[in-house]
C-alpha atoms as a PDB file:
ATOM      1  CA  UNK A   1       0.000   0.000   0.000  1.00  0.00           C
ATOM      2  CA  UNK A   2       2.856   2.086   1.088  1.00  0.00           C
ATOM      3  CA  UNK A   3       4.474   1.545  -2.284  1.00  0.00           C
ATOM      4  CA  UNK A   4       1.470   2.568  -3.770  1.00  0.00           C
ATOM      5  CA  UNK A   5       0.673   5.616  -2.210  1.00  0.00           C
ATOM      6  CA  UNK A   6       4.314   6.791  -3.299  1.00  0.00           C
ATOM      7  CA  UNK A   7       3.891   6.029  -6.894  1.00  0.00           C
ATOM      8  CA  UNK A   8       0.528   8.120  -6.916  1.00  0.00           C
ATOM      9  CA  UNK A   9       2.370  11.166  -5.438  1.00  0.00           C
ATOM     10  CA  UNK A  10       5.633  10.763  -7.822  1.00  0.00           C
ATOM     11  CA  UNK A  11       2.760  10.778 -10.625  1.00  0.00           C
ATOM     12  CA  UNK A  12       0.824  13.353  -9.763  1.00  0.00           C
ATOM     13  CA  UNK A  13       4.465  15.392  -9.194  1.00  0.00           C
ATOM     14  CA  UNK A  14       5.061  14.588 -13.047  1.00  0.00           C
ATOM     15  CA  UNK A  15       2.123  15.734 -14.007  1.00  0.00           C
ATOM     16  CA  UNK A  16       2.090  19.314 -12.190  1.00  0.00           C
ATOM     17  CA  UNK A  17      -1.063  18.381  -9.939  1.00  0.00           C
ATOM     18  CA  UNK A  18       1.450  18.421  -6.898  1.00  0.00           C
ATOM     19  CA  UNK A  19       2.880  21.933  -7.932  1.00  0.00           C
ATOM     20  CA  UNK A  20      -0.383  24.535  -7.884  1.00  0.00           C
ATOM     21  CA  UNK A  21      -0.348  26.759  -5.066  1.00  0.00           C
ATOM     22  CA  UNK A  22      -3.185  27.191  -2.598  1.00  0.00           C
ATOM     23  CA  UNK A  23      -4.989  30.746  -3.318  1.00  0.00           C
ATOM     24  CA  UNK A  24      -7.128  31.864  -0.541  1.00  0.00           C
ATOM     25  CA  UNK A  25     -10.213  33.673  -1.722  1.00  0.00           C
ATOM     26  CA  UNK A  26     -12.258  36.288  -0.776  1.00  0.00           C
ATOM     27  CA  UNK A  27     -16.331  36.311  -1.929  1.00  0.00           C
ATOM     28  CA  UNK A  28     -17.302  39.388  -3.366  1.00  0.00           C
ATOM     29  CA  UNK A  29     -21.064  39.947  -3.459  1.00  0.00           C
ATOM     30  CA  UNK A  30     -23.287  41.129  -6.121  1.00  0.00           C
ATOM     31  CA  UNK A  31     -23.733  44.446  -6.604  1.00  0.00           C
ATOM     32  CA  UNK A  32     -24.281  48.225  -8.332  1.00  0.00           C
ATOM     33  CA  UNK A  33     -21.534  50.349  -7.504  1.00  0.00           C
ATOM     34  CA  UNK A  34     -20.642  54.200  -9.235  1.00  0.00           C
ATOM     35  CA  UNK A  35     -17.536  53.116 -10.635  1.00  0.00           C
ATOM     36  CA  UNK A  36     -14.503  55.992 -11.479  1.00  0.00           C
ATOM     37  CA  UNK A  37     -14.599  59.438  -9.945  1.00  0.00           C
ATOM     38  CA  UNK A  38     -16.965  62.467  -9.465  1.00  0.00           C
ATOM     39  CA  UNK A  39     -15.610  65.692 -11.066  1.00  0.00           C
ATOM     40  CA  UNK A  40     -14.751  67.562  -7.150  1.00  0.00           C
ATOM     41  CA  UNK A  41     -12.309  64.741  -6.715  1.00  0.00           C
ATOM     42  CA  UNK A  42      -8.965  66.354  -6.563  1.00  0.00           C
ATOM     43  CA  UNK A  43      -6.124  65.928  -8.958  1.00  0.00           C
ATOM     44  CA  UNK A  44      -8.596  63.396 -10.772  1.00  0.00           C
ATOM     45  CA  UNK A  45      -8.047  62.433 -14.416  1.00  0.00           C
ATOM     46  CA  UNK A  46     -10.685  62.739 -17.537  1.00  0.00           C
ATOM     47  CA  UNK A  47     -10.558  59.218 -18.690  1.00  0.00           C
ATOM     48  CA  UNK A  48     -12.287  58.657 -15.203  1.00  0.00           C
ATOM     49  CA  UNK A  49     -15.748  59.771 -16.097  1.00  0.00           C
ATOM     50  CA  UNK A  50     -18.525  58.339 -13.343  1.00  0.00           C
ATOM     51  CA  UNK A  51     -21.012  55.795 -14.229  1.00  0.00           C
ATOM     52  CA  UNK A  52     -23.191  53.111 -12.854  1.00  0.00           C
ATOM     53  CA  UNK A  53     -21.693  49.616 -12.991  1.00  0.00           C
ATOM     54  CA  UNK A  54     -23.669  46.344 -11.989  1.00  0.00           C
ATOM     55  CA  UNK A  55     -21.427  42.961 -11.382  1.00  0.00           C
ATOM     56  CA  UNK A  56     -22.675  39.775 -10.391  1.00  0.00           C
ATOM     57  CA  UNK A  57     -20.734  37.814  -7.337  1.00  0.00           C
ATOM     58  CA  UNK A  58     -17.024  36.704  -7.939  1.00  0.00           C
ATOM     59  CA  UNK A  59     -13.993  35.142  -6.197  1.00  0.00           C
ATOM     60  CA  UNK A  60     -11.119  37.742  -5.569  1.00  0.00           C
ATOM     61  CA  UNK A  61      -7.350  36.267  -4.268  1.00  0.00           C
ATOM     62  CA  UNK A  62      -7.206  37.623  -0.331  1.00  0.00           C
ATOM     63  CA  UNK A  63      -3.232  38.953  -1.663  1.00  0.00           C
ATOM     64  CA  UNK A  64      -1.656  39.599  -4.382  1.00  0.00           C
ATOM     65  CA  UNK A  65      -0.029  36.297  -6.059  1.00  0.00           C
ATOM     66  CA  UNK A  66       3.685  36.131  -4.679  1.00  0.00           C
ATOM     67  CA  UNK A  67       6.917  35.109  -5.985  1.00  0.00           C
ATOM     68  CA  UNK A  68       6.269  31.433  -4.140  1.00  0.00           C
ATOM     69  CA  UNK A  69       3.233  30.864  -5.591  1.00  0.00           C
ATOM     70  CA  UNK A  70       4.574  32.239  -9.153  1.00  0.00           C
ATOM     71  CA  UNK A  71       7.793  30.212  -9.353  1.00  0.00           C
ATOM     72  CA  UNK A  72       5.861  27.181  -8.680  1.00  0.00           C
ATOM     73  CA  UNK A  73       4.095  27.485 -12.173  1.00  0.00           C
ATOM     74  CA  UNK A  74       7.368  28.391 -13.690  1.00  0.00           C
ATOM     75  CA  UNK A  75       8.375  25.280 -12.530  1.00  0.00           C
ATOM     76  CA  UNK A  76       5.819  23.182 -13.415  1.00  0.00           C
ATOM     77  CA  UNK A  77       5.577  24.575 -17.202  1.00  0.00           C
ATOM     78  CA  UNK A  78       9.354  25.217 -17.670  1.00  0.00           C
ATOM     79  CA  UNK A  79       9.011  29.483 -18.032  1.00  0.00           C
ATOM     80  CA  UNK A  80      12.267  31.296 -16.668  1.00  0.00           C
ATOM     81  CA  UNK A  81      11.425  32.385 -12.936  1.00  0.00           C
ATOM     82  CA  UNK A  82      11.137  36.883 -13.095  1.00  0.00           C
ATOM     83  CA  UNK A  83      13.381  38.662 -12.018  1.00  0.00           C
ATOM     84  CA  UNK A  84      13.001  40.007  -8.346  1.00  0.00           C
ATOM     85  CA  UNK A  85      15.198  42.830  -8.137  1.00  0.00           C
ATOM     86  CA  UNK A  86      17.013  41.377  -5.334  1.00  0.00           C
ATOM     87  CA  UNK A  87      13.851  42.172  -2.795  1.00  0.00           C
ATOM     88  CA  UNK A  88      13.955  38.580  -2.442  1.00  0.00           C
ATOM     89  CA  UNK A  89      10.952  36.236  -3.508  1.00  0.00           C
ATOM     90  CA  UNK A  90       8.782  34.214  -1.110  1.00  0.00           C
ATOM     91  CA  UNK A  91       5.761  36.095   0.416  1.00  0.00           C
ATOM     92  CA  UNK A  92       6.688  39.210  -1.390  1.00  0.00           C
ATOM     93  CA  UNK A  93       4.618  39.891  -4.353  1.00  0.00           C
ATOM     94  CA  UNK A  94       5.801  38.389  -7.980  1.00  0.00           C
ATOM     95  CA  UNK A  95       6.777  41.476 -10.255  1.00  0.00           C
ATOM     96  CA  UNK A  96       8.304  41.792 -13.863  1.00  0.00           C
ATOM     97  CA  UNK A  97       5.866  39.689 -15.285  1.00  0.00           C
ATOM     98  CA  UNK A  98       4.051  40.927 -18.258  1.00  0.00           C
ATOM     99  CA  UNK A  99       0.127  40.665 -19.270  1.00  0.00           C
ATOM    100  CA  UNK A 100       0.637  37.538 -21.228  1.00  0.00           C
ATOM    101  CA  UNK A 101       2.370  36.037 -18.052  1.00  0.00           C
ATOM    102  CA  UNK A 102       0.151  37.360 -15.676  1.00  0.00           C
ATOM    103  CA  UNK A 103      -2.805  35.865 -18.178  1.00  0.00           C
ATOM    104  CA  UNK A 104      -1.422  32.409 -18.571  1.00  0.00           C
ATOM    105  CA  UNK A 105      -0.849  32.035 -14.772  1.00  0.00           C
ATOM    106  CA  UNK A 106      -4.554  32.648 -13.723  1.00  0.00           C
ATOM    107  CA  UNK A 107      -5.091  29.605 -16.962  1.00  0.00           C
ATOM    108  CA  UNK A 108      -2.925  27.654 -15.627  1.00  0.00           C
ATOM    109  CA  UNK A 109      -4.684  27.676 -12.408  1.00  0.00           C
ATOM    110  CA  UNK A 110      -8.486  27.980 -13.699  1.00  0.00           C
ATOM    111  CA  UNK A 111      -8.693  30.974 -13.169  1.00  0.00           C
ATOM    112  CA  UNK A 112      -8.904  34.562 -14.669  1.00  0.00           C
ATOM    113  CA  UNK A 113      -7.570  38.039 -14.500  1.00  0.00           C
ATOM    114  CA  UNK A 114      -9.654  40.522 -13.058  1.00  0.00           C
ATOM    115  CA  UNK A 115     -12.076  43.139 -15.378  1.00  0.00           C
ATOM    116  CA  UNK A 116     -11.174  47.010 -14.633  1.00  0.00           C
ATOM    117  CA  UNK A 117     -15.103  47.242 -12.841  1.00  0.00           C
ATOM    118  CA  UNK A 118     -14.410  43.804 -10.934  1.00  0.00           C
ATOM    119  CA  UNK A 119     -11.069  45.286  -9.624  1.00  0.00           C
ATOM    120  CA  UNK A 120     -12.617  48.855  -9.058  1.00  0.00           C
ATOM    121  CA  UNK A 121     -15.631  47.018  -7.078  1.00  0.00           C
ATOM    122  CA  UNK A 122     -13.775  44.978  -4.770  1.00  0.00           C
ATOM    123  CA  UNK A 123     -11.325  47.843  -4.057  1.00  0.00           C
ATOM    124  CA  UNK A 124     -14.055  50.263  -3.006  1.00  0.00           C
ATOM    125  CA  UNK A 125     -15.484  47.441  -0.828  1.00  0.00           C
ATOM    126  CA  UNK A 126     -18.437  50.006  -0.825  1.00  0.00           C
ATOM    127  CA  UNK A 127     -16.242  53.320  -0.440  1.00  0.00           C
ATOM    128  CA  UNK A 128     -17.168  56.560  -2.705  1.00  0.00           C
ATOM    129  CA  UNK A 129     -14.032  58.232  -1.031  1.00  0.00           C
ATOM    130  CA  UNK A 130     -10.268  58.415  -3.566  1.00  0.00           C
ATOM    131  CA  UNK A 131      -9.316  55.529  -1.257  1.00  0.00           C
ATOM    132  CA  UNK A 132     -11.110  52.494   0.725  1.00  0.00           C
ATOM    133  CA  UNK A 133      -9.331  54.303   3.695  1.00  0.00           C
ATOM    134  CA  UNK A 134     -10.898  57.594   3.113  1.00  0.00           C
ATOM    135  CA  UNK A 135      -9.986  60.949   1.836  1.00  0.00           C
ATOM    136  CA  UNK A 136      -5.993  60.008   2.259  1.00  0.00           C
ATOM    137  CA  UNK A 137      -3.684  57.574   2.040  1.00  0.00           C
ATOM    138  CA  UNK A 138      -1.276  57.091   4.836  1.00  0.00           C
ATOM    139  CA  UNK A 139       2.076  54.826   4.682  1.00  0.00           C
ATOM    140  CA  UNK A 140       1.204  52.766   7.627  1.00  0.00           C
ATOM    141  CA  UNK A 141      -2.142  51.685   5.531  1.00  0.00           C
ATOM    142  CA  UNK A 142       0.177  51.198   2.030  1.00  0.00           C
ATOM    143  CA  UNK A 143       3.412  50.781   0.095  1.00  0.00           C
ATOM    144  CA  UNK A 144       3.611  53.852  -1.836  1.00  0.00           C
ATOM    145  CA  UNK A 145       5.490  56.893  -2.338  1.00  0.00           C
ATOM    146  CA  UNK A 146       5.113  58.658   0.571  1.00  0.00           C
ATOM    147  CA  UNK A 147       7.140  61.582  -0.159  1.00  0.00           C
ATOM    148  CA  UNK A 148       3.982  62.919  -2.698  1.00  0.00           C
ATOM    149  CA  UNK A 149       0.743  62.501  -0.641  1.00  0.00           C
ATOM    150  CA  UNK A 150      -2.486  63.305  -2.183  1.00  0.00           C
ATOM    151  CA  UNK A 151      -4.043  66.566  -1.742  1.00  0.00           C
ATOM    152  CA  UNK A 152      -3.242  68.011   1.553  1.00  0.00           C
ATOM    153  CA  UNK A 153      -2.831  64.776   3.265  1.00  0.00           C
ATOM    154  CA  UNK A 154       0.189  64.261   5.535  1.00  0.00           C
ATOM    155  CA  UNK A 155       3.205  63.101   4.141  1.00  0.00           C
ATOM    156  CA  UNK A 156       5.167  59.451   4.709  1.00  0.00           C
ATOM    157  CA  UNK A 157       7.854  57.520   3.822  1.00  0.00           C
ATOM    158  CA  UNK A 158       9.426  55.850   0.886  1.00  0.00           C
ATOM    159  CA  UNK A 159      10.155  51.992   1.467  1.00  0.00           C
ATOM    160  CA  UNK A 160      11.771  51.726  -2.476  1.00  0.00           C
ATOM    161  CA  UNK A 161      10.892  48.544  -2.763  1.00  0.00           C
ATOM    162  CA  UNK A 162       8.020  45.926  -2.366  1.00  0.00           C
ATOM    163  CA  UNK A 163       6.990  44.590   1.052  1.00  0.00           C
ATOM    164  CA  UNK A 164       5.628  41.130   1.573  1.00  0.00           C
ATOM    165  CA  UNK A 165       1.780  40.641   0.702  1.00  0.00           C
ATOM    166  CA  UNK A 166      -0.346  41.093   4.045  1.00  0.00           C
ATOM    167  CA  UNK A 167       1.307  43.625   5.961  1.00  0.00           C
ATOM    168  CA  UNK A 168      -1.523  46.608   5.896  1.00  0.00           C
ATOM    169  CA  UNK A 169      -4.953  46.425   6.809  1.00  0.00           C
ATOM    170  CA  UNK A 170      -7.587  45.128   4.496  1.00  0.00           C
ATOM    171  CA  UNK A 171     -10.283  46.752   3.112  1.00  0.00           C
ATOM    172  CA  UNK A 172     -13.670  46.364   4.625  1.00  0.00           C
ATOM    173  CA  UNK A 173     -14.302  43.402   2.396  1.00  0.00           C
ATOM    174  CA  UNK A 174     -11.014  41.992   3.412  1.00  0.00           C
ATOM    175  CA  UNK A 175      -8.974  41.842   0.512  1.00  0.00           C
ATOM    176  CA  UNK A 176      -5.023  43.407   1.357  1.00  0.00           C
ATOM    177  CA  UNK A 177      -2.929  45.621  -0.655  1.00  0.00           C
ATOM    178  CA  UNK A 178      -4.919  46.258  -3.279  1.00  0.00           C
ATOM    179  CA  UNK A 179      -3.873  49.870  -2.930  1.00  0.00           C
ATOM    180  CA  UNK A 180       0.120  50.588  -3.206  1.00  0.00           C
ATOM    181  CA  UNK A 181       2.559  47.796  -3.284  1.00  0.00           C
ATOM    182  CA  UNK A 182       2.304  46.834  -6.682  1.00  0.00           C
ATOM    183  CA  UNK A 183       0.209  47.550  -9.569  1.00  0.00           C
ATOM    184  CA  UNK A 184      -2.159  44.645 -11.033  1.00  0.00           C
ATOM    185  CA  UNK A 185      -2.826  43.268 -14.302  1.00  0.00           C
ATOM    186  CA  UNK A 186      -6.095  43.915 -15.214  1.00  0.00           C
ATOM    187  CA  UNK A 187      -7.948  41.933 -18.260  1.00  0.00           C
ATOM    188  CA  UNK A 188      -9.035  44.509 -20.331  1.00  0.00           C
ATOM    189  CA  UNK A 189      -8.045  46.496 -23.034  1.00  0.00           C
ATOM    190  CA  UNK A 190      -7.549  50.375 -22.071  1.00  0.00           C
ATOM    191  CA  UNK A 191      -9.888  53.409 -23.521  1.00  0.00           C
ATOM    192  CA  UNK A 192     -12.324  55.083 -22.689  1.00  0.00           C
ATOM    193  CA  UNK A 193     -15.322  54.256 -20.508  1.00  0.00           C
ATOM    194  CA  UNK A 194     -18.238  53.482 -22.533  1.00  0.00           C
ATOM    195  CA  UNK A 195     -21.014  56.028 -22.273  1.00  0.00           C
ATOM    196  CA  UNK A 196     -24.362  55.108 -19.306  1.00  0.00           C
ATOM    197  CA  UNK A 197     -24.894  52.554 -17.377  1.00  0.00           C
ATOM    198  CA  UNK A 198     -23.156  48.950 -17.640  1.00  0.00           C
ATOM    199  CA  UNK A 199     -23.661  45.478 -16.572  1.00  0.00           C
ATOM    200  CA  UNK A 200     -20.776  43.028 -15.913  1.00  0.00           C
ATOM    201  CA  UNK A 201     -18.248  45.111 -18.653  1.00  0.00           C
ATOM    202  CA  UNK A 202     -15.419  43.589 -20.164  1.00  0.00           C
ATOM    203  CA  UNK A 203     -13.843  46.348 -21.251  1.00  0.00           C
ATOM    204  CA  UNK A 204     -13.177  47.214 -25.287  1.00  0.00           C
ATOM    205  CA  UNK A 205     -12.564  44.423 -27.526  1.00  0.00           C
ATOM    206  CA  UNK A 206      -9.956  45.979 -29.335  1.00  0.00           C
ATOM    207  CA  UNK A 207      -6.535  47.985 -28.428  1.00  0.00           C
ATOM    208  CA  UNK A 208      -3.209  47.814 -27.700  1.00  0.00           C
ATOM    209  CA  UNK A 209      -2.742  48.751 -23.840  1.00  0.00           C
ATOM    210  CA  UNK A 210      -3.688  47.129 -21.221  1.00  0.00           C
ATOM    211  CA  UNK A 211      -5.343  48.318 -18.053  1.00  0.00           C
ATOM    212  CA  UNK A 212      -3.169  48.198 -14.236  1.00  0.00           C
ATOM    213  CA  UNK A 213      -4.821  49.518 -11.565  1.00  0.00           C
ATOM    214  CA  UNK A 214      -4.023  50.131  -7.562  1.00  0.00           C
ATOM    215  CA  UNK A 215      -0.378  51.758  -8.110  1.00  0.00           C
ATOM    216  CA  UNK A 216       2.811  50.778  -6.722  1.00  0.00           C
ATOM    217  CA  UNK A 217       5.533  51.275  -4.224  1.00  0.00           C
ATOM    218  CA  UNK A 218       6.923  54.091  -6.086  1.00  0.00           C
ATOM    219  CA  UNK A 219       3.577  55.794  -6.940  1.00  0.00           C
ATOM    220  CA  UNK A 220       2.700  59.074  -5.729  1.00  0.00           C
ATOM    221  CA  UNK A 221      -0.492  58.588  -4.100  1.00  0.00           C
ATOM    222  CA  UNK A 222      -2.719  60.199  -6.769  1.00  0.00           C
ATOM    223  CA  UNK A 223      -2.383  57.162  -8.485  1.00  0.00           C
ATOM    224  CA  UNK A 224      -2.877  54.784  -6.155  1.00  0.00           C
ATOM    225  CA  UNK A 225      -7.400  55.967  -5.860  1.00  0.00           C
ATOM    226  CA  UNK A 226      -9.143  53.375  -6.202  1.00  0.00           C
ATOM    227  CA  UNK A 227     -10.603  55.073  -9.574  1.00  0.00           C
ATOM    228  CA  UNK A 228      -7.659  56.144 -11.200  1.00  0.00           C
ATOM    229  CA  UNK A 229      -6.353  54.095 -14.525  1.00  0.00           C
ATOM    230  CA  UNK A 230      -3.109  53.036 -15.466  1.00  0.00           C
ATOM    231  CA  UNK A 231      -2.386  51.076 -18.447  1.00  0.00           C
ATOM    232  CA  UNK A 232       0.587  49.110 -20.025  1.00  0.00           C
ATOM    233  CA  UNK A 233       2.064  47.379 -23.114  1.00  0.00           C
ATOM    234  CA  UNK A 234       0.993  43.656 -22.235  1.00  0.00           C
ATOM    235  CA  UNK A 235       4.115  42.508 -24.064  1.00  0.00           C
ATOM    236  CA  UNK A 236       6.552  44.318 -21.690  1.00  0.00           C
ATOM    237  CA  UNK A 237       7.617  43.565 -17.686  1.00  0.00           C
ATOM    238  CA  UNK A 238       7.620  46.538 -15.042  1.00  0.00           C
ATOM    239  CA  UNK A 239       9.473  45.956 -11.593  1.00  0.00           C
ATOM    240  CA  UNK A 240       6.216  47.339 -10.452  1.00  0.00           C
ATOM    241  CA  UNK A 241       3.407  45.352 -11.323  1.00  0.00           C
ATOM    242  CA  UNK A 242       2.224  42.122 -10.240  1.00  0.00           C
ATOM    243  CA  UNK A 243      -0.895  39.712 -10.390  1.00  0.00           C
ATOM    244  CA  UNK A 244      -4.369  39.124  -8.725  1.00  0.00           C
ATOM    245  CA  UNK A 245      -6.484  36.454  -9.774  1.00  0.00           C
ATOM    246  CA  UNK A 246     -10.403  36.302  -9.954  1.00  0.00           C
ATOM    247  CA  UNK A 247     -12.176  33.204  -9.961  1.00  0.00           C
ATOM    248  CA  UNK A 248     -16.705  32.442 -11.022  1.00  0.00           C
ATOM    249  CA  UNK A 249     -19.109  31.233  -8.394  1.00  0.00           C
END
């Protein structure tokens, strides 16, 4: 039996069952949410225009997928591990990957990247303030650049470098980090918001970009509200962005 037992797990190592990581997962209810920002926001952008979003219930990773849980897919399918920037790897979150990486990953583990309005959604957590922490963003509540606070907030510090996932307080719906740290891959295509209201959006179905969102250690804090937009060649790697994953009910 013992024999046996051994030749199951030496199979199931062969065939990359053995090397998946364990995601833990938050439930994010249904829901209609106002998603960008409203035009008294301060140092808000244009491609930000307000408008009425309804999503039906998803999965959201708790963190942001990590180095460990990323080089055990690089592993399993033979890729090149990233590059960490000698921040070390572990628990800290897995940057330099690009779109197609990031993509591929959540496949690999049956899952998907998040849409723009999914990401927006669970960051708000029900907030209509730039952050799910208020009207500023302190460094004790984020990795970011603290030396550039947003509008007349206090100022903070400048860690210039990632931290490992966990180390701030979630949001209300008690996902971490999705603010600061680094930025995530987001499925869609960037442009413009489509005019009125939408239901479960999937962005444009044509472009080049694609969309990050949540900013990064060395983002001034503007860009780290929960409404503004980044976006990215999905060919290219950024020591600054990273991965969440998103998975159906």
């Amino acid at each position: 039996m013992r024999f046996v037992t051994l030749l199951v797990l030496v199979i199931l190592g062969l065939t990359g069952f053995s090397q998946k990581p364990v995601i833990e997962w938050v439930s994010i209810p249904a829901g209609t949410f106002m998603m960008g920002s409203p035009k008294a926001e301060a140092e808000r952008f244009d491609d930000e225009v307000q408008h009425q979003v309804t999503l039906g219930a998803f999965n959201m990773s708790k963190y942001e997928i990590t180095f460990g849980q990323y080089d055990k897919f690089c592993d399993a399918t033979g890729r090149s591990q990233p590059f960490d920037e000698g921040w070390g790897r572990g628990k800290k979150p897995v940057i330099n990957v690009s779109w197609e990486d990031a993509k591929a990953f959540a496949e690999w583990m049956d899952c998907r990247l998040p849409t723009e309005a999914e990401w927006e959604y669970a960051t708000r957590a029900g907030s209509a303030t730039p952050f799910y922490t208020g009207d500023c963003l302190g460094t004790g509540q984020a990795n970011y650049n603290g030396n550039y606070p947003y509008s007349g907030c206090r100022e903070g510090t400048l860690m210039r470098k990632t931290v490992p996932i966990g180390g701030f307080e979630p949001n209300t719906w008690g996902l971490h980090d999705m603010l600061g740290n680094v930025w995530e891959w987001c499925n869609d295509v960037y442009d413009n918001y489509p005019p009125g209201a939408q239901t479960n959006p999937k962005g444009p179905s044509k472009g080049t970009n694609r969309v990050i969102r949540g900013g990064s250690w060395y983002c001034y804090a503007n860009y780290c509200r929960s409404a503004y937009r980044g976006n990215h060649n999905p060919d290219q790697v950024n020591y600054g962005i990273g991965i969440r994953l998103v998975s159906d009910n």
